[in-house]
C-alpha atoms as a PDB file:
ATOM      1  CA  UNK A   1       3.078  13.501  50.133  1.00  0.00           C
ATOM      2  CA  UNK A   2       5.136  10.777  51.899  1.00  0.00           C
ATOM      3  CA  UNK A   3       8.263   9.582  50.873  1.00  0.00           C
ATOM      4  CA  UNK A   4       7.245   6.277  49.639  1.00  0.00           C
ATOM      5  CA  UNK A   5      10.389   3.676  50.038  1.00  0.00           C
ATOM      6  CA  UNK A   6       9.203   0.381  50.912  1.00  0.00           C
ATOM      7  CA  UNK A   7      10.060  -3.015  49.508  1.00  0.00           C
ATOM      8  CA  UNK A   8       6.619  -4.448  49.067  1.00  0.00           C
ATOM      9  CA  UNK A   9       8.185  -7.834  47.776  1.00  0.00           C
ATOM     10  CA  UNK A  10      11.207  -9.085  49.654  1.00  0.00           C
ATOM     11  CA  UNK A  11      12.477 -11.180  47.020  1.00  0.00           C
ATOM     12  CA  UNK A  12      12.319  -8.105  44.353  1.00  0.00           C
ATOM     13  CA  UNK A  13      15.600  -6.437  44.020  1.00  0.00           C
ATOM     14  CA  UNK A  14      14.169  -2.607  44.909  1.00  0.00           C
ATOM     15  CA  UNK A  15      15.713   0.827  43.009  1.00  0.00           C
ATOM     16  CA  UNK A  16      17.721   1.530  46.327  1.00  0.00           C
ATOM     17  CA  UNK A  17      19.021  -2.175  46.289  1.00  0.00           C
ATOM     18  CA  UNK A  18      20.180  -1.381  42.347  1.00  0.00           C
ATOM     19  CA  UNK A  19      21.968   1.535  43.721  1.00  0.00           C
ATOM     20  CA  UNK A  20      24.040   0.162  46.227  1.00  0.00           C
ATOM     21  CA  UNK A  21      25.139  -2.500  44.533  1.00  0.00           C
ATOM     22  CA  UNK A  22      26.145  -0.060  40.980  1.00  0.00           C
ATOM     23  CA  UNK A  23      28.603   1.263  43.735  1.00  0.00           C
ATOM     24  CA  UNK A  24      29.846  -1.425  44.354  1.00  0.00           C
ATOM     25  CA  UNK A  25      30.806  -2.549  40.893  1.00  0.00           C
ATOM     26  CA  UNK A  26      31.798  -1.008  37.739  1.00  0.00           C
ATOM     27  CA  UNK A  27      28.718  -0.265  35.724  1.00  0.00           C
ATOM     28  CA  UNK A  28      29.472  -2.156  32.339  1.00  0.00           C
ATOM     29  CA  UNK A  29      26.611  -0.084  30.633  1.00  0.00           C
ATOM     30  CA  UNK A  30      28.593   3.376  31.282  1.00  0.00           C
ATOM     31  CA  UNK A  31      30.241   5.156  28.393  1.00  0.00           C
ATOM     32  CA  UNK A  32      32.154   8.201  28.855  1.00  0.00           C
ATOM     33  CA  UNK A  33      30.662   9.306  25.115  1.00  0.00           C
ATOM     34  CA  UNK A  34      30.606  13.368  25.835  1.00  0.00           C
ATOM     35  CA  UNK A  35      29.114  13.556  22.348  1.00  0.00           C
ATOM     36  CA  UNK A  36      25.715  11.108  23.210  1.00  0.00           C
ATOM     37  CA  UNK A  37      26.033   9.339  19.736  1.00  0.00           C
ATOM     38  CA  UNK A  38      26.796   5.767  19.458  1.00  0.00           C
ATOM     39  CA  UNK A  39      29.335   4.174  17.244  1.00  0.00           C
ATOM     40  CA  UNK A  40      27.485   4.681  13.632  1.00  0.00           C
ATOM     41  CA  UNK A  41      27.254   8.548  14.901  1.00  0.00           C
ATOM     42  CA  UNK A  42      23.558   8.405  15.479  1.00  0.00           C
ATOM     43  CA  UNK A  43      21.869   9.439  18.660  1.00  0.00           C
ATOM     44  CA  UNK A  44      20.823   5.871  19.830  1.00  0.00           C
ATOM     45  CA  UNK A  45      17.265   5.028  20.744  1.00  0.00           C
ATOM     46  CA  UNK A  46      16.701   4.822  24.247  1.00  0.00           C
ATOM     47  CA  UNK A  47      13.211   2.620  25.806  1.00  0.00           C
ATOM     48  CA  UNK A  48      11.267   3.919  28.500  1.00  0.00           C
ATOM     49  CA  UNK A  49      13.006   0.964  31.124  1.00  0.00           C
ATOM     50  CA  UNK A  50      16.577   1.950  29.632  1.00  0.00           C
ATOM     51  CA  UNK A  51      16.268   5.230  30.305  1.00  0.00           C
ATOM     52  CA  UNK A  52      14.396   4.926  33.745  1.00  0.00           C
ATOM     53  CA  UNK A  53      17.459   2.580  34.874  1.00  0.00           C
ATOM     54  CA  UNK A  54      19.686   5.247  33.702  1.00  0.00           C
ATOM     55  CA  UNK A  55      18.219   7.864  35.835  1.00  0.00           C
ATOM     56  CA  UNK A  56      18.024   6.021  38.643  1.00  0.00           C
ATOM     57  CA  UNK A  57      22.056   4.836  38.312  1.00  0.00           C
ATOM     58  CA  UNK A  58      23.172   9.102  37.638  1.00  0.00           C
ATOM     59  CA  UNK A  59      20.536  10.114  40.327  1.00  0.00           C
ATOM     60  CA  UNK A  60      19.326   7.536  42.462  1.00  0.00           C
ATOM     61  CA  UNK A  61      21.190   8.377  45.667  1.00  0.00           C
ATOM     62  CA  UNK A  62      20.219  11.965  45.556  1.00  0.00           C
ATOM     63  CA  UNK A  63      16.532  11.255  44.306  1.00  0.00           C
ATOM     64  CA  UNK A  64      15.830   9.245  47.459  1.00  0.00           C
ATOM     65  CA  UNK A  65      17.297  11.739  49.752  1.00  0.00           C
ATOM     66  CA  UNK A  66      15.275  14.341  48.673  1.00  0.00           C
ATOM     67  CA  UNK A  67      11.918  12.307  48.693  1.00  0.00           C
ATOM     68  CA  UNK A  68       9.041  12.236  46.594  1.00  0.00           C
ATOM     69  CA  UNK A  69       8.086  15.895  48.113  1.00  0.00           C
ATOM     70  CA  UNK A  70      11.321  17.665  47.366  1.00  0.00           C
ATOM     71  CA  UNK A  71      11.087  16.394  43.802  1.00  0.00           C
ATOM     72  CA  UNK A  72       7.663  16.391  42.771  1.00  0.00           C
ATOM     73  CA  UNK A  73       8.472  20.245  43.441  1.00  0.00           C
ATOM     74  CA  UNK A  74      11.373  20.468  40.767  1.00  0.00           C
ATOM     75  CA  UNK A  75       9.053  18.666  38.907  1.00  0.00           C
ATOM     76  CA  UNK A  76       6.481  21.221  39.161  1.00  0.00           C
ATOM     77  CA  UNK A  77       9.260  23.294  38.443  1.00  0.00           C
ATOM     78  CA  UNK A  78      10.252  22.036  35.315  1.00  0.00           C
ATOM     79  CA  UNK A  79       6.302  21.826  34.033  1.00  0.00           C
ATOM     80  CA  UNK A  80       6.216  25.719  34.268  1.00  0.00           C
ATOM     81  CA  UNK A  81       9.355  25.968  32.404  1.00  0.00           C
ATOM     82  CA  UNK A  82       7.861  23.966  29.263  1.00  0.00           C
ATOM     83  CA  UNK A  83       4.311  26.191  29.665  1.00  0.00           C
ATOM     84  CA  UNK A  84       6.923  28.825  29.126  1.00  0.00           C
ATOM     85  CA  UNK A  85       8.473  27.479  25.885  1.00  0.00           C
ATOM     86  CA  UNK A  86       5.621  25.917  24.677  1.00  0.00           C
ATOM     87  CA  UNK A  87       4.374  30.090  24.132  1.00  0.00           C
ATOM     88  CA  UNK A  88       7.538  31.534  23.291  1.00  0.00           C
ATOM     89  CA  UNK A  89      10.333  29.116  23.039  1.00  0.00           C
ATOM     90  CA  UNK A  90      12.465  27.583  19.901  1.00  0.00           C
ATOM     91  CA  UNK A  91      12.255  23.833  18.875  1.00  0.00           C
ATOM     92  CA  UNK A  92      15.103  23.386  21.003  1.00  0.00           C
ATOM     93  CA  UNK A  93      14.316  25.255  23.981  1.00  0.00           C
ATOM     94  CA  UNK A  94      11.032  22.770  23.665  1.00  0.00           C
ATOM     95  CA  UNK A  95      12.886  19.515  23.469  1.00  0.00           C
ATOM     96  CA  UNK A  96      15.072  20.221  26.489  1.00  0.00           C
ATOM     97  CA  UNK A  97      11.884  20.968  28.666  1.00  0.00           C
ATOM     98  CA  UNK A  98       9.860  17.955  27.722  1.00  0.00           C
ATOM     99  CA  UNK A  99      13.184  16.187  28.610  1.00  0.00           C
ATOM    100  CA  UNK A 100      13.473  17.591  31.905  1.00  0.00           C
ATOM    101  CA  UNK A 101       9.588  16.482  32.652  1.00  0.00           C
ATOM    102  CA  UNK A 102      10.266  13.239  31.488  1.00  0.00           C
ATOM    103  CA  UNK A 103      13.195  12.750  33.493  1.00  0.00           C
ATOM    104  CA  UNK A 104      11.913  13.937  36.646  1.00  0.00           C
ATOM    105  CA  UNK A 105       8.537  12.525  36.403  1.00  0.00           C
ATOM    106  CA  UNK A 106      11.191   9.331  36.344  1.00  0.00           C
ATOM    107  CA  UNK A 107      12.543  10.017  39.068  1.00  0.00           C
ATOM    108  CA  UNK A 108       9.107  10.690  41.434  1.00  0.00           C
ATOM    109  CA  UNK A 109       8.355   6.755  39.423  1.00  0.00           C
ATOM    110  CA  UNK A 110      11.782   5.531  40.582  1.00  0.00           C
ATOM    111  CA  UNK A 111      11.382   6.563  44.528  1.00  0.00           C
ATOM    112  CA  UNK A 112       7.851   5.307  44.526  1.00  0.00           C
ATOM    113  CA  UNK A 113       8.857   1.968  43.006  1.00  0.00           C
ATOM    114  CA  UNK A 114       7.292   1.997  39.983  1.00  0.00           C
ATOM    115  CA  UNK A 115       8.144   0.332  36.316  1.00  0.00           C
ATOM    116  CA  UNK A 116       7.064   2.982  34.138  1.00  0.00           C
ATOM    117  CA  UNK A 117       7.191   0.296  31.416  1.00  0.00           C
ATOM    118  CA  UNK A 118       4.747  -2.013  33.262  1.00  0.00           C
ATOM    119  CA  UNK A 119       2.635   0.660  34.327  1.00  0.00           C
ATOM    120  CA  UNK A 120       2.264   2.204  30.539  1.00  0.00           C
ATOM    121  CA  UNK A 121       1.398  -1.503  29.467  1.00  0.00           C
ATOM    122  CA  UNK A 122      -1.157  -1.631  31.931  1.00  0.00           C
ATOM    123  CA  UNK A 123      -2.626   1.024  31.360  1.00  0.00           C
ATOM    124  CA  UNK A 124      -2.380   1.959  27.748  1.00  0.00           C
ATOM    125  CA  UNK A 125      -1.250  -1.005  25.798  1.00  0.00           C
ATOM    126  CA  UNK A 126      -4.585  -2.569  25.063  1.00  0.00           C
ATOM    127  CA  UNK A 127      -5.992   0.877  23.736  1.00  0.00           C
ATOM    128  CA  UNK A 128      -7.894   3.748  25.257  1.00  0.00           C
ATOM    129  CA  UNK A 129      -8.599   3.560  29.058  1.00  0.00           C
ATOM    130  CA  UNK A 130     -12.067   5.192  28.134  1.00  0.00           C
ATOM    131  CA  UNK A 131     -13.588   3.620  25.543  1.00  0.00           C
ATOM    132  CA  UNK A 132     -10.924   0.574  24.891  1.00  0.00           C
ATOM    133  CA  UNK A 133     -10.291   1.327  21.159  1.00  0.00           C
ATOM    134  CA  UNK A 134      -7.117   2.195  19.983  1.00  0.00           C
ATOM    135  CA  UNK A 135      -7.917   5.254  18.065  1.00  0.00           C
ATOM    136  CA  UNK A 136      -9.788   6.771  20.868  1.00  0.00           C
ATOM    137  CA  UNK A 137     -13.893   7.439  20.356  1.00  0.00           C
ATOM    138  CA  UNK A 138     -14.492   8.655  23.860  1.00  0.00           C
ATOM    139  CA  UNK A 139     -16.781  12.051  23.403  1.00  0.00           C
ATOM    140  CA  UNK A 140     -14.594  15.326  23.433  1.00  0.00           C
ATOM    141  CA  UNK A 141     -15.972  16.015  26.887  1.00  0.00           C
ATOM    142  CA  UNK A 142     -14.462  13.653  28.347  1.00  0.00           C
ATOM    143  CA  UNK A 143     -11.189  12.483  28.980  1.00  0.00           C
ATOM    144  CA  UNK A 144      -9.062  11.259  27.245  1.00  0.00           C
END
């Protein structure tokens, strides 16, 4: 795999661009909240762009160093880790791992430029990519 890092659109502002500049300033959107619930006490709801921008501000600068190789293997990583819970793991164990997937399937979506938000819409958000209903009737054979 290469380590994909090119700004395909000069006037787009690219993940590395965000990154230098968040150093540069004091991120406004930072809470020092060691508890993760917001002011009503409730763990707040987070959307797929939110949290992808708040990967790439905690772990942007090491993300990019390592490449897309370095971390599609912790990735890889971290998929064998949920096989493992999904068998024999507690509820909790469960909802850390599919965390960590999410997160660093973010981060492989963050080096390679890409708006998981956008791309989901794309692909997803008029129905099934099979068949094109939204309660998929594609045959069990095939996927999805």
């Amino acid at each position: 795999m290469k380590n994909i890092n090119k700004n395909k659109n000069p006037d787009k502002t690219t993940p590395q661009d965000k990154i230098n500049s968040q150093e540069k300033t004091n991120n406004p959107n930072k809470t020092d909240n060691p508890d993760k619930t917001d002011k009503s006490g409730q763990t707040p709801n987070i959307t797929i762009k939110a949290f992808q921008n708040l990967i790439l501000e905690m772990y942007g600068r090491k993300d990019f160093e390592r490449g897309v190789d370095g971390t599609f293997i912790w990735l890889i990583e971290e998929v064998g880790e949920l096989a493992t819970a999904l068998k024999s793991g507690t509820k909790e164990e469960l909802a850390a791992e599919f965390a960590d997937v999410i997160a660093w399937l973010t981060t492989i979506a963050n080096i390679c430029e890409i708006d998981l938000t956008e791309a989901l819409a794309a692909k997803y958000g008029s129905g099934c990519p099979g068949c094109g209903n939204y309660i998929c009737s594609c045959p069990d054979a095939e996927k999805p």
